[in-house]
Protein backbone atom coordinates (compact mmCIF):
# COMPACT_ATOMS: atom_id res chain seq x y z
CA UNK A 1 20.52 -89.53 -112.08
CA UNK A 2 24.19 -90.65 -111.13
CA UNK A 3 23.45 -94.31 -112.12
CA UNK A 4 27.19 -94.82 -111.53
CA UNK A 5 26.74 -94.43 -109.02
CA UNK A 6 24.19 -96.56 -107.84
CA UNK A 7 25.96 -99.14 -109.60
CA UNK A 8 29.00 -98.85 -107.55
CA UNK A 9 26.96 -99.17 -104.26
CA UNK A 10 24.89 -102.41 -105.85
CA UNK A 11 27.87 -103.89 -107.16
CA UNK A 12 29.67 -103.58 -103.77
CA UNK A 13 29.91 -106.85 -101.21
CA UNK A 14 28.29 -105.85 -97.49
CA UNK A 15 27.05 -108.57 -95.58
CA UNK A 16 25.51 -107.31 -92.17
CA UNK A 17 28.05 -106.16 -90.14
CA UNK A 18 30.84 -106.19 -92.72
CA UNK A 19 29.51 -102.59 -94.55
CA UNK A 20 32.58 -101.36 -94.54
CA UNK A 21 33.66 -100.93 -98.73
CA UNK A 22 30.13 -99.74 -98.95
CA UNK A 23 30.86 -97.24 -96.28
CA UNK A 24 33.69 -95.96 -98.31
CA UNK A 25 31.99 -95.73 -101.31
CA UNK A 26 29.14 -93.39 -99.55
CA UNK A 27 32.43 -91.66 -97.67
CA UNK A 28 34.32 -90.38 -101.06
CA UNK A 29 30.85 -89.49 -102.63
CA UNK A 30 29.58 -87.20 -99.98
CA UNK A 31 32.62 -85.80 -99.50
CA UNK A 32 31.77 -81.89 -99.48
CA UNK A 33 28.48 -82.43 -99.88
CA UNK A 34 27.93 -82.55 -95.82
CA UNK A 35 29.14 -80.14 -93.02
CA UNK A 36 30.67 -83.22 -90.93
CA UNK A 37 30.55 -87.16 -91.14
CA UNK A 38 31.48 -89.75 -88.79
CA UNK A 39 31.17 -93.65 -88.33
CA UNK A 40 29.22 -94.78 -84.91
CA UNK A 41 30.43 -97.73 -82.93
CA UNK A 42 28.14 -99.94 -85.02
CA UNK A 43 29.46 -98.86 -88.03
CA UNK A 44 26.55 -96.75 -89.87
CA UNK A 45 28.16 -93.89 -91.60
CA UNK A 46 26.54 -90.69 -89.80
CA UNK A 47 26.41 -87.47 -92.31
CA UNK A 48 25.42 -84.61 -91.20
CA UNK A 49 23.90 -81.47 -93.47
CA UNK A 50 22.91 -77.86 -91.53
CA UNK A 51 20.20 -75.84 -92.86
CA UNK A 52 20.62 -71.95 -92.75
CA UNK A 53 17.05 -71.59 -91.79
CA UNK A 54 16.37 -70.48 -88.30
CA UNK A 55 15.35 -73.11 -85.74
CA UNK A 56 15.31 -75.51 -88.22
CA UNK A 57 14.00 -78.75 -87.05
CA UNK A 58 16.40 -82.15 -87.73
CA UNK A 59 15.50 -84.89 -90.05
CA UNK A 60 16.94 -88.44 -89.45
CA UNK A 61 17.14 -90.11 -92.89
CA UNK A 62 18.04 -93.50 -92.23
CA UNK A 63 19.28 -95.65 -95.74
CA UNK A 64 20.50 -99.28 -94.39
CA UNK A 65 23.57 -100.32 -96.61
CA UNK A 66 23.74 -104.05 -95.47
CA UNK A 67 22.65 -106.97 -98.02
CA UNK A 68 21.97 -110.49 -96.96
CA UNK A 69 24.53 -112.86 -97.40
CA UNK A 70 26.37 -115.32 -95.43
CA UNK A 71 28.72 -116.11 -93.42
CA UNK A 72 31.36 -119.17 -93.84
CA UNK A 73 30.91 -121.56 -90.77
CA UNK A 74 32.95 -124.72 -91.86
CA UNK A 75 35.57 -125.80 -94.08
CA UNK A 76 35.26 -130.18 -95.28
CA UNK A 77 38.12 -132.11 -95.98
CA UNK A 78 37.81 -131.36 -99.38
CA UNK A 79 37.72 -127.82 -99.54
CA UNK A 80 33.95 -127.77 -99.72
CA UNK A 81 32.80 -124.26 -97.86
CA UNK A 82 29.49 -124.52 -95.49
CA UNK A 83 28.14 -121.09 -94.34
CA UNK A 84 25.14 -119.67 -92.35
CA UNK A 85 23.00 -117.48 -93.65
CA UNK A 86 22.42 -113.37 -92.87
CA UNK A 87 19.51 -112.46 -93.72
CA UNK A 88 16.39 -113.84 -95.39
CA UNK A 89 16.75 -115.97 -98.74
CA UNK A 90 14.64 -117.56 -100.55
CA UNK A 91 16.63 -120.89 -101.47
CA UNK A 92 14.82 -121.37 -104.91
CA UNK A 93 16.96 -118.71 -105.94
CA UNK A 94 20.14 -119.45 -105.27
CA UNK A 95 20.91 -122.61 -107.27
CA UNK A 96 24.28 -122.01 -109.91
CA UNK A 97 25.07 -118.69 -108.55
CA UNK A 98 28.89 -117.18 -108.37
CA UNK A 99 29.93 -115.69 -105.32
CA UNK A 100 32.87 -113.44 -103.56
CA UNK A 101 34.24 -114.73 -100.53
CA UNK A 102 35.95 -112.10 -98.53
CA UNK A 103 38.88 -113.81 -96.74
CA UNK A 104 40.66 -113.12 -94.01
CA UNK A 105 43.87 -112.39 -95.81
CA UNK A 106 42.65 -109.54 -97.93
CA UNK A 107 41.88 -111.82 -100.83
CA UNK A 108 39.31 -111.73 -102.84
CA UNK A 109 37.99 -115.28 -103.86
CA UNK A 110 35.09 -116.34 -106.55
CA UNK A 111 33.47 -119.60 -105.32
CA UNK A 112 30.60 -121.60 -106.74
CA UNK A 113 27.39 -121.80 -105.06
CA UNK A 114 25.17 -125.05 -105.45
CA UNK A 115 23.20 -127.23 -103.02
CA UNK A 116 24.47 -130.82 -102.30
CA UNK A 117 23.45 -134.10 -104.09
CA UNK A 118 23.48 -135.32 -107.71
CA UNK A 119 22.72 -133.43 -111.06
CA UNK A 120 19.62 -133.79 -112.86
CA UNK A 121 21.05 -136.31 -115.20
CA UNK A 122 21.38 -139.13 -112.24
CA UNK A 123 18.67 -137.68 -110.08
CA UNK A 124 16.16 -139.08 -108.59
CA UNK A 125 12.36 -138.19 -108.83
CA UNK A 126 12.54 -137.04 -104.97
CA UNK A 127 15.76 -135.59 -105.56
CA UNK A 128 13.80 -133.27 -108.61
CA UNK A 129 10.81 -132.26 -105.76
CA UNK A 130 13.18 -131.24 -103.17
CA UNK A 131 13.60 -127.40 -102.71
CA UNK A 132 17.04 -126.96 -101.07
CA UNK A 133 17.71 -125.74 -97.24
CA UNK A 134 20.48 -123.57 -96.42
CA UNK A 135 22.60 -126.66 -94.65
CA UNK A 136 22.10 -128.47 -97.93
CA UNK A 137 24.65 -125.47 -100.00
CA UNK A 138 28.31 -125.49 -100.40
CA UNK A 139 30.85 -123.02 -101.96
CA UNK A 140 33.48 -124.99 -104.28
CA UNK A 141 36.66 -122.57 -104.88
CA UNK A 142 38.07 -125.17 -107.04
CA UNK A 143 41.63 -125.13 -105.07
CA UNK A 144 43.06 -127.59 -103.26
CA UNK A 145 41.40 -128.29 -99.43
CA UNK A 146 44.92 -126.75 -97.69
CA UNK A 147 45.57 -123.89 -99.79
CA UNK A 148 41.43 -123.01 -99.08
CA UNK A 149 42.61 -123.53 -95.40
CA UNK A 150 45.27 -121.18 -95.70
CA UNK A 151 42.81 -118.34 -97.46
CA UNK A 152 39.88 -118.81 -95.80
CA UNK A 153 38.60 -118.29 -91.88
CA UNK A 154 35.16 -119.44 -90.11
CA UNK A 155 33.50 -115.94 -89.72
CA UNK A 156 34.52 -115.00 -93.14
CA UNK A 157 31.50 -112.86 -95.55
CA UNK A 158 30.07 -114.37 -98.91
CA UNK A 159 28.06 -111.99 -101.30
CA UNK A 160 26.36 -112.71 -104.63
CA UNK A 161 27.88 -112.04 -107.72
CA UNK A 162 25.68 -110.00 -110.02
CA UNK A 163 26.23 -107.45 -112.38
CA UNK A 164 24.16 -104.34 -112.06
CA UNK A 165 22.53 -103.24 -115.58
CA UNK A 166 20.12 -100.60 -117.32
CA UNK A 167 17.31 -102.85 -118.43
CA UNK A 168 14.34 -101.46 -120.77
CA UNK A 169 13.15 -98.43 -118.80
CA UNK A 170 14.33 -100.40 -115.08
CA UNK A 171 17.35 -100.77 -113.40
CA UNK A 172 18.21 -104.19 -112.30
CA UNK A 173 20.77 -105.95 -109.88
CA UNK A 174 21.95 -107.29 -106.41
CA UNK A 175 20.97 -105.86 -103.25
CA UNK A 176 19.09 -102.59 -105.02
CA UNK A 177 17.24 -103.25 -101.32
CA UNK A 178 18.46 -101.52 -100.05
CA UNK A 179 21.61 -99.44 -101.47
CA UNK A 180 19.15 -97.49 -103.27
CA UNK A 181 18.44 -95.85 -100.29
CA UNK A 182 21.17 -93.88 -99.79
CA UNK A 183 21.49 -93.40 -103.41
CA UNK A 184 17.87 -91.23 -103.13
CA UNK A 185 19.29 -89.46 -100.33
CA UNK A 186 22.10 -88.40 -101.87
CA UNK A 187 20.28 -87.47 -105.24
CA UNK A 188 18.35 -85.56 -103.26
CA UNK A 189 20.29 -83.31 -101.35
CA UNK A 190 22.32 -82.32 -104.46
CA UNK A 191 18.44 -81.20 -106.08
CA UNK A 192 17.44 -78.90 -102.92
CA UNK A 193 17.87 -75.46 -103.21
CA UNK A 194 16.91 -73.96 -100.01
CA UNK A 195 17.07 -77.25 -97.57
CA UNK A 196 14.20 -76.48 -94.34
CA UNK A 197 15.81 -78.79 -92.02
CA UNK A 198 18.97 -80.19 -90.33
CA UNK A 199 19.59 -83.43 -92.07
CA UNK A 200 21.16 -86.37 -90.42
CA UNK A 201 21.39 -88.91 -93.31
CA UNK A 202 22.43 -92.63 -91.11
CA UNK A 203 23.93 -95.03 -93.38
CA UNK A 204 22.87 -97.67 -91.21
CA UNK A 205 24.23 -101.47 -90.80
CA UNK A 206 22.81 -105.01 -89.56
CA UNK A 207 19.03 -103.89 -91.13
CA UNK A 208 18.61 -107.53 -92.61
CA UNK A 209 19.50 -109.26 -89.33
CA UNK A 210 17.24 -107.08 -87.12
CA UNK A 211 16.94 -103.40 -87.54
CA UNK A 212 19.92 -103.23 -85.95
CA UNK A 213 21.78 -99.87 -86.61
CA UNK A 214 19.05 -97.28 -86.95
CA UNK A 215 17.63 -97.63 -83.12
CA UNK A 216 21.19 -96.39 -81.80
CA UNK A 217 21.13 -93.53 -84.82
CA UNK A 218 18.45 -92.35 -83.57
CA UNK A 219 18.54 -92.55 -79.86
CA UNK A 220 21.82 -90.52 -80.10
CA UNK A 221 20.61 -87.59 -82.72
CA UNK A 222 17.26 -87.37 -81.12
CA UNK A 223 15.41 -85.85 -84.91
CA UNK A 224 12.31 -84.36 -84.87
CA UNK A 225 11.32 -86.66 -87.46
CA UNK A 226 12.69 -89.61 -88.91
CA UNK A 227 12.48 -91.34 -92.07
CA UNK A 228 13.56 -94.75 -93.40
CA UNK A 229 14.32 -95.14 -96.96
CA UNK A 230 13.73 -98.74 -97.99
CA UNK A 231 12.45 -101.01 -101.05
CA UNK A 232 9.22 -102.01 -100.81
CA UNK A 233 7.60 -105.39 -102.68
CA UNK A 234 6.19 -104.37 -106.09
CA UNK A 235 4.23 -108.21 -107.09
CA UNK A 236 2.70 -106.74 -110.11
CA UNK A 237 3.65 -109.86 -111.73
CA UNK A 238 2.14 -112.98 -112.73
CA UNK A 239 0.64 -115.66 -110.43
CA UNK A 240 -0.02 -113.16 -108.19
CA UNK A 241 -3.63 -111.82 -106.98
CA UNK A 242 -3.92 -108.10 -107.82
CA UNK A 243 -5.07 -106.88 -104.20
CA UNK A 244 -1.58 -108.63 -102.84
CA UNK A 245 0.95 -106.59 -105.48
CA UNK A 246 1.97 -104.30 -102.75
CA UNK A 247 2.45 -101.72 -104.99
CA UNK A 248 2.68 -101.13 -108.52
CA UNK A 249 6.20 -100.88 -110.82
CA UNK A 250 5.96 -97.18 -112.56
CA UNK A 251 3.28 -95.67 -110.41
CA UNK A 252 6.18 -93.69 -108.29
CA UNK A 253 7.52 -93.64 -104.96
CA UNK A 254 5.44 -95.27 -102.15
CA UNK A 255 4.66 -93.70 -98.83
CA UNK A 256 3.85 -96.77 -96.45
CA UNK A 257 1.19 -96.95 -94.01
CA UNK A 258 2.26 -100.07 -92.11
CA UNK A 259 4.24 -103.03 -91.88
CA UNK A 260 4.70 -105.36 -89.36
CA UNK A 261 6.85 -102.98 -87.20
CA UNK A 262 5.38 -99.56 -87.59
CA UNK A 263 2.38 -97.99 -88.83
CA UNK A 264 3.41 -94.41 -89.91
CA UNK A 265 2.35 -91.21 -88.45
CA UNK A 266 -0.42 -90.02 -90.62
CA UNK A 267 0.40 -86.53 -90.66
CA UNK A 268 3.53 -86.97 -91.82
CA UNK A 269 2.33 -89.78 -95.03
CA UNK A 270 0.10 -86.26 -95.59
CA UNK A 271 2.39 -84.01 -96.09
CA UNK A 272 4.44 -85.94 -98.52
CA UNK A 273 1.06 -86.82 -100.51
CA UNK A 274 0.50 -83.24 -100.64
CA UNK A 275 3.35 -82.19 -101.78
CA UNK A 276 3.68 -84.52 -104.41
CA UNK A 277 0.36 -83.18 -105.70
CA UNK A 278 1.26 -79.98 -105.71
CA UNK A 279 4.89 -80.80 -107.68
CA UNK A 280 2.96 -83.15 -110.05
CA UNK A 281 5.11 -85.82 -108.53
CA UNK A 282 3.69 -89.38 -109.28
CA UNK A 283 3.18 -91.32 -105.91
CA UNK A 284 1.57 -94.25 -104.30
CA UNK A 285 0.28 -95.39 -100.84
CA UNK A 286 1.11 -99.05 -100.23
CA UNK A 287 0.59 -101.31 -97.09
CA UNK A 288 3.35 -104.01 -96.47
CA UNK A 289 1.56 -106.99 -94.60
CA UNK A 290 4.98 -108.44 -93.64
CA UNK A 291 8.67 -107.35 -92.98
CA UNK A 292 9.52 -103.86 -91.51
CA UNK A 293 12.26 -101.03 -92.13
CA UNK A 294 14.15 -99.14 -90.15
CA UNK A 295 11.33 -97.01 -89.04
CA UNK A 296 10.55 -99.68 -86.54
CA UNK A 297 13.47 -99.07 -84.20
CA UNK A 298 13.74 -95.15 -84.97
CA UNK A 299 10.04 -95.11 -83.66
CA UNK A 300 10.76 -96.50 -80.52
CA UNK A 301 14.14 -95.23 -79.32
CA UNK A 302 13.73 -93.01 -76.43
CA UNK A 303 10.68 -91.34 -76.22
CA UNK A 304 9.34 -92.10 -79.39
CA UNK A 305 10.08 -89.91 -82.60
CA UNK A 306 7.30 -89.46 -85.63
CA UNK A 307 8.47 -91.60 -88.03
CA UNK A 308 7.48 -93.18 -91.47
CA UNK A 309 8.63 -94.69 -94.89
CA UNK A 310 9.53 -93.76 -98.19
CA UNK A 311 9.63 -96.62 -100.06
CA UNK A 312 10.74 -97.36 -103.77
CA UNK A 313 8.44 -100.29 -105.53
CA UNK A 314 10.94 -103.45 -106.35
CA UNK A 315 10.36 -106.57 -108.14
CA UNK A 316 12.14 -109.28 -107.33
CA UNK A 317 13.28 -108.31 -103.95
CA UNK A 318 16.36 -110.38 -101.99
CA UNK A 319 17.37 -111.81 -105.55
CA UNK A 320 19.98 -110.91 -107.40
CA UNK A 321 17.98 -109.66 -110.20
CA UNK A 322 15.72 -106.70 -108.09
CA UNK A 323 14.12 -104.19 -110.58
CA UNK A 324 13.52 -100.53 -110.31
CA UNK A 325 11.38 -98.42 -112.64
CA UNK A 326 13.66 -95.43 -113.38
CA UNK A 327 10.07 -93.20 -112.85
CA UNK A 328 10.08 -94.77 -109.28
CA UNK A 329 13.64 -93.99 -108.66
CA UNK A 330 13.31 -90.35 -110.01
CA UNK A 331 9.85 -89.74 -107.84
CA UNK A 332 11.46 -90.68 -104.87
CA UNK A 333 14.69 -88.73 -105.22
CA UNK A 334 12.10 -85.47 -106.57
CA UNK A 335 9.68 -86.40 -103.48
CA UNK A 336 12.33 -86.53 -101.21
CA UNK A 337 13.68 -82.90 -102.58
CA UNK A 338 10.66 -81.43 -102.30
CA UNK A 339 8.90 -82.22 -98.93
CA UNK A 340 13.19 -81.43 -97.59
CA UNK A 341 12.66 -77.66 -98.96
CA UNK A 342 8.73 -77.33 -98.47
């Protein structure tokens, strides 16, 4: 596996709808590795790979390449940076975290993220209990309030800092949902020998803010089938009941049933189980009670297109520090191969 670059892609800031250095990324990487690419008016990169078989049918492959973040919304008198959330966070996380602020100006700033209010060592007991809102956050840049006036604009995107790392026998790092995505597409395509289908791999935007970019991706390619490539929750951990793990780190690539925006067509989740027993290919069907991919749009647009999800089992998901079993990673990238030249 090219865990380069994956690391590139995890590394990279891309709040939803402001993709666009992840976009370039995917663009110099797939360079010759697709008959033609374009960007839509969204911005989801649009790559496009013929088969030579005749009357091959079209596959929409649909990788979202957004990451939640924020947005700056005000500036204080001191310098002090507000901003409103994109996407879904779970506040206990974000406590003592470095950030990148993307200005306006084309400057790239590091900021300090920490909720309002005093420090443990003057705190009070209801000050300890309180779990932080987003309101209750601000970003110091440690300048002075007019020359953050002069560098930074309301509208302007904020992404975690986090380093992406090789960890035991895991990958770990920011926003592995859901770059890794279009990382197993990519891995993919370079393993298939004889490809069966017309791919149209969508790079799509604005997932964490609505499913945004895959509905128009696939309304204008029209596939015979389409396929999101997303994390999925893998709570194998502790403190948590066994039946609600999701799925389980190491058992390999999970085809989803249902979330809470599409349940999958079933013969389509059958045709990737049985190829994966036929290839030996270690697998797993999961059921997500809550959340929902791209498939949810994809399923909808037009007339309705069959549609389901390949997921790959993350711990730690929308933290900086989401883990992937390098035997997931490599089942869905063989999976993917397989079922693309079966």
């Amino acid at each position: 596996m090219n865990l380069n670059l994956l690391k590139q892609l995890s590394e990279a800031p891309g709040v939803p709808g402001r993709e666009e250095r992840v976009r370039a990324i995917l663009e110099k990487e797939t360079k010759g590795l697709f008959d033609e690419t374009s960007t839509d008016n969204l911005g989801s990169l649009i790559a496009i790979k013929k088969s030579k078989a005749p009357g091959a049918k079209k596959v929409l492959l649909a990788c979202h390449i957004d990451e939640i973040g924020f947005y700056v919304k005000h500036i204080d008198d001191k310098g002090f940076l507000r901003v409103h959330n994109a996407g879904g966070f779970d506040t206990k996380n974000l406590q003592a975290r470095r950030v990148l602020v993307q200005s306006s100006g084309g400057e790239d700033l590091i900021g300090l993220l920490n909720p309002s209010g005093r420090p443990i060592h003057i705190a009070k007991e209801e000050d300890k209990k309180k779990i932080p809102e987003i309101a209750d956050f601000s970003i110091d840049l440690c300048l002075a309030p007019e020359e953050v006036r002069k560098k930074v604009r309301i509208g302007d995107p904020v992404t975690l800092i986090q380093e992406f790392s090789e960890i035991g026998q895991c990958v770990s790092g920011k926003c592995l949902d859901n770059r890794v995505a279009a990382f197993v597409a990519i891995e993919a395509l370079r393993k298939v020998q004889n490809l069966k289908y017309d791919v149209v791999l969508a790079a799509t935007v604005q997932e964490e803010v609505g499913c945004r970019g895959a509905g128009p991706a696939a309304f204008a390619h029209e596939p015979d089938i389409a396929i999101a490539i997303d994390t999925t929750l893998a709570v194998d951990t502790p403190g948590v009941p066994e039946d609600e793990r999701v799925t389980r780190q190491g058992d390999g690539v999970a085809l989803t049933i249902m979330d809470s925006m599409t349940i999958s067509n079933r013969p389509l989740i059958d045709a990737f189980e049985a190829v994966a027993k036929k290839r030996d290919i270690p697998c797993q069907l999961s059921i997500l009670p809550r959340g929902g991919t791209d498939a949810g749009p994809m399923q909808r647009a037009r007339g309705g297109y069959k549609t389901m999800t390949l997921s790959i089992p993350t711990r730690y998901i929308h933290t900086v520090t989401e883990c992937i079993h390098k035997r997931d990673l490599q089942s869905a990238i063989d999976l993917l191969a397989a079922w693309l030249e079966t």
